[in-house]
C-alpha atoms as a PDB file:
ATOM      1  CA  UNK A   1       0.000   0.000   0.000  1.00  0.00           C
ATOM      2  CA  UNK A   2       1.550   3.450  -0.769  1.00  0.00           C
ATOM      3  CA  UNK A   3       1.334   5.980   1.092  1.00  0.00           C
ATOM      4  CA  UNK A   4       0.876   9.555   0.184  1.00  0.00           C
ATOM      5  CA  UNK A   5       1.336  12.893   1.849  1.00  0.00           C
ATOM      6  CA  UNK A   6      -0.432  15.881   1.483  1.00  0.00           C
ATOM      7  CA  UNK A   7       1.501  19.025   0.418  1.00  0.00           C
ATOM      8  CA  UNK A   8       1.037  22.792   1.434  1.00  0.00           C
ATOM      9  CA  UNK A   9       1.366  25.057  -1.074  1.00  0.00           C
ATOM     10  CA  UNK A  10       4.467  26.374  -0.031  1.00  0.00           C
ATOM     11  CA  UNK A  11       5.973  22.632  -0.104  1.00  0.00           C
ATOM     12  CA  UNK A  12       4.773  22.833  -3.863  1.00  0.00           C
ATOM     13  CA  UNK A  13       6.484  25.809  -4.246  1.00  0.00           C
ATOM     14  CA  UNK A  14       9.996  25.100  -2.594  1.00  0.00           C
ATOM     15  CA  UNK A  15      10.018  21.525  -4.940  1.00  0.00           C
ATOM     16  CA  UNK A  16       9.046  23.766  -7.758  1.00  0.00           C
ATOM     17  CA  UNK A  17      11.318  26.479  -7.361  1.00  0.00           C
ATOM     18  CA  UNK A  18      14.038  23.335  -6.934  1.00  0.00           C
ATOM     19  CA  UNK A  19      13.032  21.757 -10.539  1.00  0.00           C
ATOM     20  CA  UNK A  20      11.040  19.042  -8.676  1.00  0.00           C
ATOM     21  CA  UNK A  21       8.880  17.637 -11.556  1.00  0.00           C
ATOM     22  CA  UNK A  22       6.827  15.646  -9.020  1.00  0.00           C
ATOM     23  CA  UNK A  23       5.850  18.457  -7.485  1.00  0.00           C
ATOM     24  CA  UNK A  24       5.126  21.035 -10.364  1.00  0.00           C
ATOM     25  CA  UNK A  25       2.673  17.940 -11.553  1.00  0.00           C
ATOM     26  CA  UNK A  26       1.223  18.120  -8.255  1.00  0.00           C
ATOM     27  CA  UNK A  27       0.873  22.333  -8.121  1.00  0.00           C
ATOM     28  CA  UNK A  28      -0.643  21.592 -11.635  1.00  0.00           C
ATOM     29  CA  UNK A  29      -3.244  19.384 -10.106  1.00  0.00           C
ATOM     30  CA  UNK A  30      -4.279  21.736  -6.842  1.00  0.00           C
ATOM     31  CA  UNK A  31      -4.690  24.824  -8.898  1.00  0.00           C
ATOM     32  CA  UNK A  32      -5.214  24.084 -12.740  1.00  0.00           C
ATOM     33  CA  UNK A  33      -9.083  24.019 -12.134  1.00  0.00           C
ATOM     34  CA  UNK A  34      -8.635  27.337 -10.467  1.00  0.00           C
ATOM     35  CA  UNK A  35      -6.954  29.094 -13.015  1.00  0.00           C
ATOM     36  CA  UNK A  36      -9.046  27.214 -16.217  1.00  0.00           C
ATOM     37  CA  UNK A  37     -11.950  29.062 -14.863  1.00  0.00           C
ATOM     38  CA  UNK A  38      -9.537  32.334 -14.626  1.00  0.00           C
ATOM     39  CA  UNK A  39      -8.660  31.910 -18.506  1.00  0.00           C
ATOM     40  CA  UNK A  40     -11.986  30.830 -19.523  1.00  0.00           C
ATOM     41  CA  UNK A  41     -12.911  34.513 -19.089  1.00  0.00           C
ATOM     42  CA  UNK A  42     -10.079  35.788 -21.278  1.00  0.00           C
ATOM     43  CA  UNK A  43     -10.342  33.096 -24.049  1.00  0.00           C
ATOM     44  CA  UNK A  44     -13.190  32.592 -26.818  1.00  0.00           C
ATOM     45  CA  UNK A  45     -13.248  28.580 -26.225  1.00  0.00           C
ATOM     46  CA  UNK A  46     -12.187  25.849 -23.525  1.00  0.00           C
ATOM     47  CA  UNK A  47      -9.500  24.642 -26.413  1.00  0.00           C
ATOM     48  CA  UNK A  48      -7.893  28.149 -26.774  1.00  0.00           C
ATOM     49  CA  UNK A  49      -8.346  28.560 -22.519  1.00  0.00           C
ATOM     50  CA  UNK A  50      -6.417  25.599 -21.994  1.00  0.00           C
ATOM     51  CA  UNK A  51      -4.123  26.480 -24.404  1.00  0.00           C
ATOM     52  CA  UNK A  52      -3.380  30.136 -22.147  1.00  0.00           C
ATOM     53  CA  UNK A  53      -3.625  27.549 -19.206  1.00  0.00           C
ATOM     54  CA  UNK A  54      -0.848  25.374 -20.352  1.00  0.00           C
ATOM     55  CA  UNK A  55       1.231  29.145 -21.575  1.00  0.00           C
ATOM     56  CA  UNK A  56       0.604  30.175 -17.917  1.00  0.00           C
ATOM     57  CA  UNK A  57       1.917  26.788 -16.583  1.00  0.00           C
ATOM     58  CA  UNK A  58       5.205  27.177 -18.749  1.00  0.00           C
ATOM     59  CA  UNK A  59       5.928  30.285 -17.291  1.00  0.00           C
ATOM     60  CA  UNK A  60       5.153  29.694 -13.884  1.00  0.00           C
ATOM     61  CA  UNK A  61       7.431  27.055 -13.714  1.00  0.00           C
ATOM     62  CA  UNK A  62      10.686  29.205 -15.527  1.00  0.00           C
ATOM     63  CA  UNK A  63      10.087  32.021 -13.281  1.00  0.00           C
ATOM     64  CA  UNK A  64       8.736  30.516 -10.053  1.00  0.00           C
ATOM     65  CA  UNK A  65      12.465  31.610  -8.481  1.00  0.00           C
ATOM     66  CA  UNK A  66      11.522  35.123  -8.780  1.00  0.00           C
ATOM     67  CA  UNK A  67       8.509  34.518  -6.771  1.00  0.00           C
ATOM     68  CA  UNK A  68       9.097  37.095  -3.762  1.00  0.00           C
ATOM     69  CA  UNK A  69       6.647  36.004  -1.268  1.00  0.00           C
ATOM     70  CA  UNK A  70       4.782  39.411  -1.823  1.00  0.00           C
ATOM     71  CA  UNK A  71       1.446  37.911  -1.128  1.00  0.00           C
ATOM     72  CA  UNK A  72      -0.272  34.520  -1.432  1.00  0.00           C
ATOM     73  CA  UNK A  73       1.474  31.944  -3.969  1.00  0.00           C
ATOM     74  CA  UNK A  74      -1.525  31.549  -5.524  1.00  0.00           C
ATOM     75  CA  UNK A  75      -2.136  35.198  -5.798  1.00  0.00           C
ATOM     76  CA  UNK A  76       0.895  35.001  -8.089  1.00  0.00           C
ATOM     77  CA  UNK A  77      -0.220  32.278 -10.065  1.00  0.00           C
ATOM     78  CA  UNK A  78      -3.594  34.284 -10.699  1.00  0.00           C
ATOM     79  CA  UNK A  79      -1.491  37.179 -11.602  1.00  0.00           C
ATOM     80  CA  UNK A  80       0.592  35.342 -14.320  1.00  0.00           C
ATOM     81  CA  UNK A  81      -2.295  33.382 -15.592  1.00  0.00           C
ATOM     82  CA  UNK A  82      -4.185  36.866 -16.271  1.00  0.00           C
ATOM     83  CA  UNK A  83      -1.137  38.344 -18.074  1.00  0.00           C
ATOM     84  CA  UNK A  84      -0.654  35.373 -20.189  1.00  0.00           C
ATOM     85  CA  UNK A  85      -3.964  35.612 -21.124  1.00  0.00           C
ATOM     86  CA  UNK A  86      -3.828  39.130 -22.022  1.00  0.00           C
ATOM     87  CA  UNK A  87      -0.331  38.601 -23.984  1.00  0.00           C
ATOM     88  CA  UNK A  88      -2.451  35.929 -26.056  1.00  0.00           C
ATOM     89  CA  UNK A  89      -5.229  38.457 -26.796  1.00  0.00           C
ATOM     90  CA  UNK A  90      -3.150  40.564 -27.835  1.00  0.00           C
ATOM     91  CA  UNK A  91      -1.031  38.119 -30.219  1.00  0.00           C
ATOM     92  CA  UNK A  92      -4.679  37.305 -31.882  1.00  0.00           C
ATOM     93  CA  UNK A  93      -5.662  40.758 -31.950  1.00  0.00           C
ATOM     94  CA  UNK A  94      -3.444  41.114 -35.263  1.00  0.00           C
ATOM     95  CA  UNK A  95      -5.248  38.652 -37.128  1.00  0.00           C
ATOM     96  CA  UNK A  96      -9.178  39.814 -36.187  1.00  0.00           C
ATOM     97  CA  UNK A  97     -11.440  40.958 -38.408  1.00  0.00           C
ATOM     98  CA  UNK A  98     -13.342  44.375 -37.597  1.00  0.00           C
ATOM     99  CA  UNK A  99     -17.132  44.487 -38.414  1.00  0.00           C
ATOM    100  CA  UNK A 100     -19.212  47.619 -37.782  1.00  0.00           C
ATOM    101  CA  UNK A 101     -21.403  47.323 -34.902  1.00  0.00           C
ATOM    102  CA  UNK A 102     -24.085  47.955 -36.734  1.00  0.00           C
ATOM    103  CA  UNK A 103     -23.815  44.985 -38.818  1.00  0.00           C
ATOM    104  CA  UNK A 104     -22.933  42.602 -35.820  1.00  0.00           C
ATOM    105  CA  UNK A 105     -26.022  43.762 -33.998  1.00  0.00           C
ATOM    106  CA  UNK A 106     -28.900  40.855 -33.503  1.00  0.00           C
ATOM    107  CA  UNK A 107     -32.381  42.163 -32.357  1.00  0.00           C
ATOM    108  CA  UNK A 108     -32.649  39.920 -28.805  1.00  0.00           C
ATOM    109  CA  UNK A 109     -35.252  37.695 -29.064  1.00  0.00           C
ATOM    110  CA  UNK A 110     -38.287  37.917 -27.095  1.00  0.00           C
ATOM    111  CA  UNK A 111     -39.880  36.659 -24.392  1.00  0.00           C
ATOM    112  CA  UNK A 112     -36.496  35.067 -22.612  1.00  0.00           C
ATOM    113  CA  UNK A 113     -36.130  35.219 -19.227  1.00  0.00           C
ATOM    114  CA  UNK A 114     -32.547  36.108 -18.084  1.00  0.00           C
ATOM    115  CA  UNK A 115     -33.119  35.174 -14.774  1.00  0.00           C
ATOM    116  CA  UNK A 116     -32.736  31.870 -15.269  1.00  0.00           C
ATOM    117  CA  UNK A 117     -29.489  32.105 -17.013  1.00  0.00           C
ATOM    118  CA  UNK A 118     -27.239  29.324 -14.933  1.00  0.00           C
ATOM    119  CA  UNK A 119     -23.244  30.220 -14.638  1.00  0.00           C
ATOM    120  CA  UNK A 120     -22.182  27.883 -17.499  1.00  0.00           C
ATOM    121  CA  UNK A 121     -24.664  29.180 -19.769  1.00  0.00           C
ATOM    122  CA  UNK A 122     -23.341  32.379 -19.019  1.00  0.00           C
ATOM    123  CA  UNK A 123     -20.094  31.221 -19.867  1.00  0.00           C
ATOM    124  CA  UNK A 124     -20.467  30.462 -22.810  1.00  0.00           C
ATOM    125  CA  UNK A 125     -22.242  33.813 -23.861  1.00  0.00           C
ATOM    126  CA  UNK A 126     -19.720  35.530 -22.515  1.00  0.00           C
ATOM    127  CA  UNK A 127     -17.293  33.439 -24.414  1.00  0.00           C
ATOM    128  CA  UNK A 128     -19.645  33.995 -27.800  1.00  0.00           C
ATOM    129  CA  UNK A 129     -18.418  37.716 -27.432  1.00  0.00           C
ATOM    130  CA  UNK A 130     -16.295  39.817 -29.680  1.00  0.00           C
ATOM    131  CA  UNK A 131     -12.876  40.022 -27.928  1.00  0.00           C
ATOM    132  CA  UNK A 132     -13.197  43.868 -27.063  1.00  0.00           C
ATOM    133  CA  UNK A 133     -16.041  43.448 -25.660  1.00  0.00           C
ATOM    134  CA  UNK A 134     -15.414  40.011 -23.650  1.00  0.00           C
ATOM    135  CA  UNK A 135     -12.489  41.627 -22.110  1.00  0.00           C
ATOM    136  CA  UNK A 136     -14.485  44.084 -20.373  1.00  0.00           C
ATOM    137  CA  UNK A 137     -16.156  41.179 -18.385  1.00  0.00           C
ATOM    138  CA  UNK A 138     -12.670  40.707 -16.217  1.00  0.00           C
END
């Protein structure tokens, strides 16, 4: 039977900042749903959030020896996450294509009854949002 031990964060981080692949898998387990939902509001998809996700990951781990200690760990995962996220909006925003408002605009249907709206349906209208405007939402 094997035995396993549970981790604080800042045992993640010490293994991680010593190039402990066991335990950068194991930060990456305790805070990757965390920070999915944190790039699901930057991205226009799950494939191109997880794709930021796995960005943010990359740099975490090359820079996780300049962590300071100013504030919570995770704090400083959040923050790196974000900026990733904004880096790859700003990559794509190159290659959009600009439509006048007027043209995008859809008369809402109605009769529908936003109050019963759940969080994942939100989600996904948020994430059906031109990139301008689905930035503002963060």
């Amino acid at each position: 039977m094997k035995l396993t031990r549970s981790y604080t964060i800042n045992d993640l981080m010490e293994g991680c900042k010593a190039g402990d692949r066991k335990m950068q898998e194991m930060l990456y387990k305790q805070t990757a749903s965390k920070m999915l939902a944190v790039c699901m509001r930057y991205a226009k998809d799950r494939m191109e959030a997880e794709d930021v996700l796995q960005m943010g990951y990359i740099k975490i781990f090359q820079k996780i020896k300049e962590y300071r200690g100013d504030g919570s760990f995770e704090g400083w995962i959040r923050r790196v996450m974000v900026n990733t996220a904004i880096e790859s909006y700003r990559k794509n925003l190159r290659s959009l294509n600009v439509v006048e408002i007027d043209e995008a605009y859809e008369q809402p249907s109605t009769g529908f009854d936003f109050g019963t709206l759940g969080m994942q349906d939100l989600m996904k209208v948020i994430q059906k949002l031109a990139d301008g405007y689905r930035m503002v939402f963060n």
